[in-house]
C-alpha atoms as a PDB file:
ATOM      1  CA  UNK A   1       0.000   0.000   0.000  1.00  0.00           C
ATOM      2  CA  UNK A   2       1.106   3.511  -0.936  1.00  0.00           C
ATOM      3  CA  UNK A   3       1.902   6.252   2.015  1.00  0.00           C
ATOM      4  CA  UNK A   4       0.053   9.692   1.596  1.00  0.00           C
ATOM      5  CA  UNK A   5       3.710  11.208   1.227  1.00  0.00           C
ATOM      6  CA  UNK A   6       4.072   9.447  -1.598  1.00  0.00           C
ATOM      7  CA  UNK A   7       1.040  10.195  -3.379  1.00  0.00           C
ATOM      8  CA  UNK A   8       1.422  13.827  -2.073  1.00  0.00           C
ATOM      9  CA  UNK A   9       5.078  14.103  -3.304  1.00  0.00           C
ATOM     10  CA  UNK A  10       3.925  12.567  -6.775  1.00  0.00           C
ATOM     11  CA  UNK A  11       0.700  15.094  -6.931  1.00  0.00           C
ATOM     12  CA  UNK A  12       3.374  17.617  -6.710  1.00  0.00           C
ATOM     13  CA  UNK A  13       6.437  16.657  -9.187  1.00  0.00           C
ATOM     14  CA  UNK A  14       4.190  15.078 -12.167  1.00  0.00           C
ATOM     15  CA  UNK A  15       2.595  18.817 -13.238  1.00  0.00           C
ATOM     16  CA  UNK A  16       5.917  20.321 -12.642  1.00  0.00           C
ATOM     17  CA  UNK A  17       7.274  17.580 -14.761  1.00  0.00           C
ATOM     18  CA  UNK A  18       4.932  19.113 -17.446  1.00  0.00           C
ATOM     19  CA  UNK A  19       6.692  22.479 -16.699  1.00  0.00           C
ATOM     20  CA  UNK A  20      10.130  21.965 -17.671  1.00  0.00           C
ATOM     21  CA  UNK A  21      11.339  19.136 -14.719  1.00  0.00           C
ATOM     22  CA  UNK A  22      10.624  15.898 -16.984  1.00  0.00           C
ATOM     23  CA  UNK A  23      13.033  17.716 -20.111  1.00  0.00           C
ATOM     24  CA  UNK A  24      15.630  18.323 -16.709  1.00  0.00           C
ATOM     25  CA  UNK A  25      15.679  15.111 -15.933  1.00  0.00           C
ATOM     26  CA  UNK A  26      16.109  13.825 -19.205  1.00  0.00           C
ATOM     27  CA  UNK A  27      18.903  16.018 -19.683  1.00  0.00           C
ATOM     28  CA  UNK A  28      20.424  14.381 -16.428  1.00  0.00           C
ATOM     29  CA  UNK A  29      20.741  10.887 -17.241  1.00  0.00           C
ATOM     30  CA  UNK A  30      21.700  11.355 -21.411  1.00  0.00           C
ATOM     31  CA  UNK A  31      24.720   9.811 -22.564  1.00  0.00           C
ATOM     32  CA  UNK A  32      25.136   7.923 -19.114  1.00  0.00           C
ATOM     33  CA  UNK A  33      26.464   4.335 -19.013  1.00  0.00           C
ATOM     34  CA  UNK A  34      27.806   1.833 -16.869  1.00  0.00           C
ATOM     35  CA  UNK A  35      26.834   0.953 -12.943  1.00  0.00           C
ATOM     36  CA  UNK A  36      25.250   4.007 -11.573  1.00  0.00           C
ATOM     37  CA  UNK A  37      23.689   5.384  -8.316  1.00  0.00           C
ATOM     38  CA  UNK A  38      20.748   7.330  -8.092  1.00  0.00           C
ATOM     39  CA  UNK A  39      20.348   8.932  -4.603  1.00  0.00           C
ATOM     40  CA  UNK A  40      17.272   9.925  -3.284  1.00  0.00           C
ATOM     41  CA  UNK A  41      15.012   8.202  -5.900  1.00  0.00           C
ATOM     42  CA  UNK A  42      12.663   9.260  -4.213  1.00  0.00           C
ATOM     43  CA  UNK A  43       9.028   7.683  -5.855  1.00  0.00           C
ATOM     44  CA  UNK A  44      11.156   7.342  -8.819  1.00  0.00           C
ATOM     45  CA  UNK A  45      10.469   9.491 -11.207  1.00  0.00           C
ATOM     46  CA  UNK A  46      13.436   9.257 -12.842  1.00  0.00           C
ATOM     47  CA  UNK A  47      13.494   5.700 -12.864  1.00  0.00           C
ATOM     48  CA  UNK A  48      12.237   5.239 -16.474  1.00  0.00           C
ATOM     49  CA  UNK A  49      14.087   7.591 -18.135  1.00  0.00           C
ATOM     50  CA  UNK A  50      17.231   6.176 -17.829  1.00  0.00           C
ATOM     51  CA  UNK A  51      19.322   4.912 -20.766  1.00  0.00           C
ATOM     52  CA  UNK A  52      19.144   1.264 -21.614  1.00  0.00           C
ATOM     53  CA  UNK A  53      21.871  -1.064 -20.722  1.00  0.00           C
ATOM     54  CA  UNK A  54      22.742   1.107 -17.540  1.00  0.00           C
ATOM     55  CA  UNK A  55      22.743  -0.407 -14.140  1.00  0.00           C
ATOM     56  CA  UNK A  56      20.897   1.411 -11.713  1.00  0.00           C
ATOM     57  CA  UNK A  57      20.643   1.364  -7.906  1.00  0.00           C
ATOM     58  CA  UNK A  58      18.550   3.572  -6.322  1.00  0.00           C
ATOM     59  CA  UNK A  59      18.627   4.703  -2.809  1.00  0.00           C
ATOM     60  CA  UNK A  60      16.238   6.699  -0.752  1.00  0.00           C
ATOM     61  CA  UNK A  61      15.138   6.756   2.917  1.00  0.00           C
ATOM     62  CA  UNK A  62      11.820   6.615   3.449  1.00  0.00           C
ATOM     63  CA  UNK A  63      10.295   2.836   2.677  1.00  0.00           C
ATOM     64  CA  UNK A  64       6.840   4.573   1.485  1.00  0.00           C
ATOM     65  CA  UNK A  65       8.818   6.304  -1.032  1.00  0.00           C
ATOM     66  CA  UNK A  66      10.814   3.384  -2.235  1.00  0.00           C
ATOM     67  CA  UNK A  67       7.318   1.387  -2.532  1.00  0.00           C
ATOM     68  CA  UNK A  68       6.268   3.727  -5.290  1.00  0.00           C
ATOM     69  CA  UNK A  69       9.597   3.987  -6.975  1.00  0.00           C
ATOM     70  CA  UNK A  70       9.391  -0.128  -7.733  1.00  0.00           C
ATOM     71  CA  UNK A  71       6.316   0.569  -9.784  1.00  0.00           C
ATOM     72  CA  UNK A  72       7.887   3.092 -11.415  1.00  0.00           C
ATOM     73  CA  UNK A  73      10.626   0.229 -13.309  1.00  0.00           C
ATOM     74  CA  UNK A  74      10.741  -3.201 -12.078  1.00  0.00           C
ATOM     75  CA  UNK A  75      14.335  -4.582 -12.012  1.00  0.00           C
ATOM     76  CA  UNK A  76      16.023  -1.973 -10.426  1.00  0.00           C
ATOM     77  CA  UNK A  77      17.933  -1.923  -7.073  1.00  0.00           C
ATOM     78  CA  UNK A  78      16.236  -0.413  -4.750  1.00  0.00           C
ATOM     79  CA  UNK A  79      17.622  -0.241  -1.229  1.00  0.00           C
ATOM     80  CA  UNK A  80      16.676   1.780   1.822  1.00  0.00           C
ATOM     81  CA  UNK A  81      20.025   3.829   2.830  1.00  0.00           C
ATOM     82  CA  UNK A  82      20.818   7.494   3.031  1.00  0.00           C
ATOM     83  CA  UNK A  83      23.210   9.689   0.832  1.00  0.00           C
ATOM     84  CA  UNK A  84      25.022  10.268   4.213  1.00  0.00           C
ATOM     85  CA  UNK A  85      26.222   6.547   4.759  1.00  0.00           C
ATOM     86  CA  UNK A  86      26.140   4.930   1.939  1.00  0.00           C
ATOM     87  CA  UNK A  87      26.191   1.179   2.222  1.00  0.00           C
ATOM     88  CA  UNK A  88      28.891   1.016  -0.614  1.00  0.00           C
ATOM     89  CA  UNK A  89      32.645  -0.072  -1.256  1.00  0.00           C
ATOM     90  CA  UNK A  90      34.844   3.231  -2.602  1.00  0.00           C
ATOM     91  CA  UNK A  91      34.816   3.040  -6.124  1.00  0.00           C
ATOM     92  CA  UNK A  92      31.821   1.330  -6.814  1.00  0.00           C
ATOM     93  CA  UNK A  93      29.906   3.446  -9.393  1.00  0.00           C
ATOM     94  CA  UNK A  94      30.861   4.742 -12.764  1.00  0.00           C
ATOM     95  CA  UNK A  95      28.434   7.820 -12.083  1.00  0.00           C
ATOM     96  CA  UNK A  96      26.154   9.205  -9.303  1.00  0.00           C
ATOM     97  CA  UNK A  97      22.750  11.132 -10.028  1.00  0.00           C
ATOM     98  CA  UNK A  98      20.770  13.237  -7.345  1.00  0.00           C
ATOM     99  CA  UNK A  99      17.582  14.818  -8.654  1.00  0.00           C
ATOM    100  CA  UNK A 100      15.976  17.275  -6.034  1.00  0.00           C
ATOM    101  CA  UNK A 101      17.587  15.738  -3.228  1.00  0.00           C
ATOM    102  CA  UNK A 102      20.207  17.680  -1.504  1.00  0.00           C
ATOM    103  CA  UNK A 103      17.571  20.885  -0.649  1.00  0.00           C
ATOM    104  CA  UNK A 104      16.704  18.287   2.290  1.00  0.00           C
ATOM    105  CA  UNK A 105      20.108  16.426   3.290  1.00  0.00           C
ATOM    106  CA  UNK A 106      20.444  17.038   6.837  1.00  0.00           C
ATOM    107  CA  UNK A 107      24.459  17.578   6.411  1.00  0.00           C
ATOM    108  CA  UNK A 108      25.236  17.771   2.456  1.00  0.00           C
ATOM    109  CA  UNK A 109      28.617  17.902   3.169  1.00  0.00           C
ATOM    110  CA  UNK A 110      28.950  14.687   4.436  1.00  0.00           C
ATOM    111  CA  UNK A 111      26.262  13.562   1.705  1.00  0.00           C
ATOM    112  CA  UNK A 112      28.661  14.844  -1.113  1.00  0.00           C
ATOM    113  CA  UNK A 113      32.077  13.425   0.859  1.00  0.00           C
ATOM    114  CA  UNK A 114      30.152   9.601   0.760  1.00  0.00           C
ATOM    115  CA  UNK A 115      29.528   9.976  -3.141  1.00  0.00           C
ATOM    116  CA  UNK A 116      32.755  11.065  -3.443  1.00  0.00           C
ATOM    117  CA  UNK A 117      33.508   8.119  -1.609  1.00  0.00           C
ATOM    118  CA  UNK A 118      31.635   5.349  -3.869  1.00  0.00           C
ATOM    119  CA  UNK A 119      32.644   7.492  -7.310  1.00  0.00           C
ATOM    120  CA  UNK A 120      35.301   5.183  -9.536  1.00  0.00           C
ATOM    121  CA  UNK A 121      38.311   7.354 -10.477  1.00  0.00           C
ATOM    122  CA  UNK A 122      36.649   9.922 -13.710  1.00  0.00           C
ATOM    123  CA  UNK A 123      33.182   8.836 -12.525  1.00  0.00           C
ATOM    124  CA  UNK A 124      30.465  12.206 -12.605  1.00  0.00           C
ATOM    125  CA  UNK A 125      28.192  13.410 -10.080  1.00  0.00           C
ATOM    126  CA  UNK A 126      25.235  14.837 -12.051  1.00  0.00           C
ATOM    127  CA  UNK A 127      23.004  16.938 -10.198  1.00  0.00           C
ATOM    128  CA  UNK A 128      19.739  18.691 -10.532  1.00  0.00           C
ATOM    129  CA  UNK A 129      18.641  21.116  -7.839  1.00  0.00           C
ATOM    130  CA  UNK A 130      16.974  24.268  -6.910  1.00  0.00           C
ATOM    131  CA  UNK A 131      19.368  26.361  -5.464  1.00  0.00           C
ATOM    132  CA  UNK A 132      19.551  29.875  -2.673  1.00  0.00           C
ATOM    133  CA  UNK A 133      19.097  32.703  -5.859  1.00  0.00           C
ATOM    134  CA  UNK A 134      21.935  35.129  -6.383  1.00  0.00           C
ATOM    135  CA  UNK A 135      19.606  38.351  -6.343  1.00  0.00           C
ATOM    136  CA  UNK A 136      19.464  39.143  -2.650  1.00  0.00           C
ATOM    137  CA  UNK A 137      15.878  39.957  -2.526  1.00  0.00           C
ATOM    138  CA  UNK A 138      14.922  36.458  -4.110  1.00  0.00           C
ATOM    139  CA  UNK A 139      16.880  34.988  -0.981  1.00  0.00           C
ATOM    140  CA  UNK A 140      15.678  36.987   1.528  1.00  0.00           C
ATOM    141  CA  UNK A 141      12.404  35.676   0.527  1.00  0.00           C
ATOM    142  CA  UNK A 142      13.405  32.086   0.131  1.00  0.00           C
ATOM    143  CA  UNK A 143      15.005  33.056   3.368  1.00  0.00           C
ATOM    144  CA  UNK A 144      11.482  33.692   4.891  1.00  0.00           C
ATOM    145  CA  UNK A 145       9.732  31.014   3.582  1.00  0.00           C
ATOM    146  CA  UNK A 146      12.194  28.326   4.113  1.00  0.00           C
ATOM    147  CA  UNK A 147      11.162  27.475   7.994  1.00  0.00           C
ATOM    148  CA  UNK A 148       7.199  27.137   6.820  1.00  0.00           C
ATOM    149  CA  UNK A 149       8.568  25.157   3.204  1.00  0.00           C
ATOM    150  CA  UNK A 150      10.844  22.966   5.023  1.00  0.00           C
ATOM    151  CA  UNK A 151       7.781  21.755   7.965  1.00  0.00           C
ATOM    152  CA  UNK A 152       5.737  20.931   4.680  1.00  0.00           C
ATOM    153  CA  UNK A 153       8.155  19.541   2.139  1.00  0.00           C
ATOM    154  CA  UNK A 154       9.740  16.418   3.846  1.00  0.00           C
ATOM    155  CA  UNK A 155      12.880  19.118   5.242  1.00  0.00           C
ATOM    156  CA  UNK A 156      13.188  21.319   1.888  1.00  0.00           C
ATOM    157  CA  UNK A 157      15.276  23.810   2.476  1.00  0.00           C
ATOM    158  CA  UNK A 158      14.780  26.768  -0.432  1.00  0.00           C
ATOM    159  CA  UNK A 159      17.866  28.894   0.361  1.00  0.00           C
ATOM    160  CA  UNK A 160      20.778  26.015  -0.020  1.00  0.00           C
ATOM    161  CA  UNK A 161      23.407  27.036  -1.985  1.00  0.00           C
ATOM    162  CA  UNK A 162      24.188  23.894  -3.157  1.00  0.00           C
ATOM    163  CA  UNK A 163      26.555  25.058  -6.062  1.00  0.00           C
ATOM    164  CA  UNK A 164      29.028  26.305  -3.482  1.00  0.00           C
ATOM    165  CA  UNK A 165      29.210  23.157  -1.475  1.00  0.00           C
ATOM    166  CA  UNK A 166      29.585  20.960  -4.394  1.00  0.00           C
ATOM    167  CA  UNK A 167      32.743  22.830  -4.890  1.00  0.00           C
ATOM    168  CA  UNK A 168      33.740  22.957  -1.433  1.00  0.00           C
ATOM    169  CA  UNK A 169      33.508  18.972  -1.123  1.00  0.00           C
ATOM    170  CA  UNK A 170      36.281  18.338  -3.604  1.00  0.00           C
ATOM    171  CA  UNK A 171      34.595  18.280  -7.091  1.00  0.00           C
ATOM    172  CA  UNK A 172      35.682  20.233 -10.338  1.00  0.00           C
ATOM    173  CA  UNK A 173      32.347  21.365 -11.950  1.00  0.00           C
ATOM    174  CA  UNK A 174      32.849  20.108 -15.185  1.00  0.00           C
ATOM    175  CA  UNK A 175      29.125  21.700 -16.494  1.00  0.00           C
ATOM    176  CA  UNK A 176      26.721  24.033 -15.585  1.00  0.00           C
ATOM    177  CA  UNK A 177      23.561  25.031 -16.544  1.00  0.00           C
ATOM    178  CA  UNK A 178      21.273  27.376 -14.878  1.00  0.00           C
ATOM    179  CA  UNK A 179      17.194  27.397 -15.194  1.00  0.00           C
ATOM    180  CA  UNK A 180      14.401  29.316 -14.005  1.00  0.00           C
ATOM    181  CA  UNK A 181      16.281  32.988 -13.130  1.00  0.00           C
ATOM    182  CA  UNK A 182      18.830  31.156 -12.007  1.00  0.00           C
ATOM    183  CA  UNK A 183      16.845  29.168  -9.167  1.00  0.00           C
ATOM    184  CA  UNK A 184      17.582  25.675 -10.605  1.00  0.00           C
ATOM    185  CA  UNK A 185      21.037  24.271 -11.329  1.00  0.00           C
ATOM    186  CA  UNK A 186      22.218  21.625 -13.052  1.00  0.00           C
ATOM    187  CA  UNK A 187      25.479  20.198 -12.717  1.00  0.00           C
ATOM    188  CA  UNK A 188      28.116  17.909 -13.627  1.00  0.00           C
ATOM    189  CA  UNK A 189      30.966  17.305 -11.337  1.00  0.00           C
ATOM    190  CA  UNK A 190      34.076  15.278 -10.992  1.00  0.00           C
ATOM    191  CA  UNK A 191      36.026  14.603  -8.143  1.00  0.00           C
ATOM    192  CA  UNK A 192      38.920  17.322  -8.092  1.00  0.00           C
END
């Protein structure tokens, strides 16, 4: 049986899918190949749009979640852990993905250290997120709303600026692409 949070958390992505997100995530997984993690799968969205012949494991840490993710593409590892400690050898994946996922990492330093960790020597973190905004009266607002956002949105937090500490955990950022005034990054990273 499915949890509310995962109904709720699909209600929410699917129309913003529509808006731009499902051509993002697309984006985020092209031209990928060999054993890869996806952290933070969360009810798998971007499960499906994988290319073929690439071997997935997906993480996330809430079981409700991970229930609707195995509907989403049968065959696919799925395994309750968290970004934080990942339950992998160093060097085990040829790429890492993280779609909308670090905005609610309790410490994304340590998050970012572990796929470090678990990245084979030239493997790529590629990462989609919505980021803290460079004009300072766009982040004083996400400033504002962030305590309210975060107590309805599973931990969200709207004012990360995760650019700066995928660069301060020891990866090269290899591509970037801002979206959305510069709210939404995407990223690909190699360890440095």
């Amino acid at each position: 049986m499915l949890n509310a949070q995962a109904l709720l958390y699909d209600a929410v992505m699917v129309p913003a899918g529509w808006f731009g997100l499902n051509h993002a995530r697309q984006r985020l997984v092209e031209g990928l190949s060999g054993h890869v993690l996806e952290v933070g799968t969360g009810t798998g969205l971007l499960l499906p749009v994988y290319p073929p012949g690439v071997s997935t494991v997906a993480i996330d840490i809430d079981p409700g979640l991970l229930a609707r993710a195995r509907l989403r593409r049968p065959g696919v590892t799925l395994l309750q852990a968290d970004v934080q400690r990942l339950p992998f050898s160093d060097g085990s994946f040829d790429a890492v993905v993280a779609c909308l996922v670090f905005c609610t990492v309790e410490d994304p330093a340590r998050g970012l250290a572990e796929i470090r960790r678990v990245l084979r020597p030239g493997g790529q973190l590629r990462l989609l997120e919505h980021v803290r905004s460079p004009h300072p009266t766009v982040a004083r607002i996400q400033d504002r709303l962030t305590p309210a956002w975060s107590h309805l949105a599973m931990g969200c937090q709207l004012n990360r600026d995760t650019v700066s500490l995928v660069a301060a955990s020891g990866f090269r950022i290899t591509h970037r692409s801002q979206r959305l005034h510069q709210l939404v990054e995407e990223l690909v990273a190699v360890p440095a």
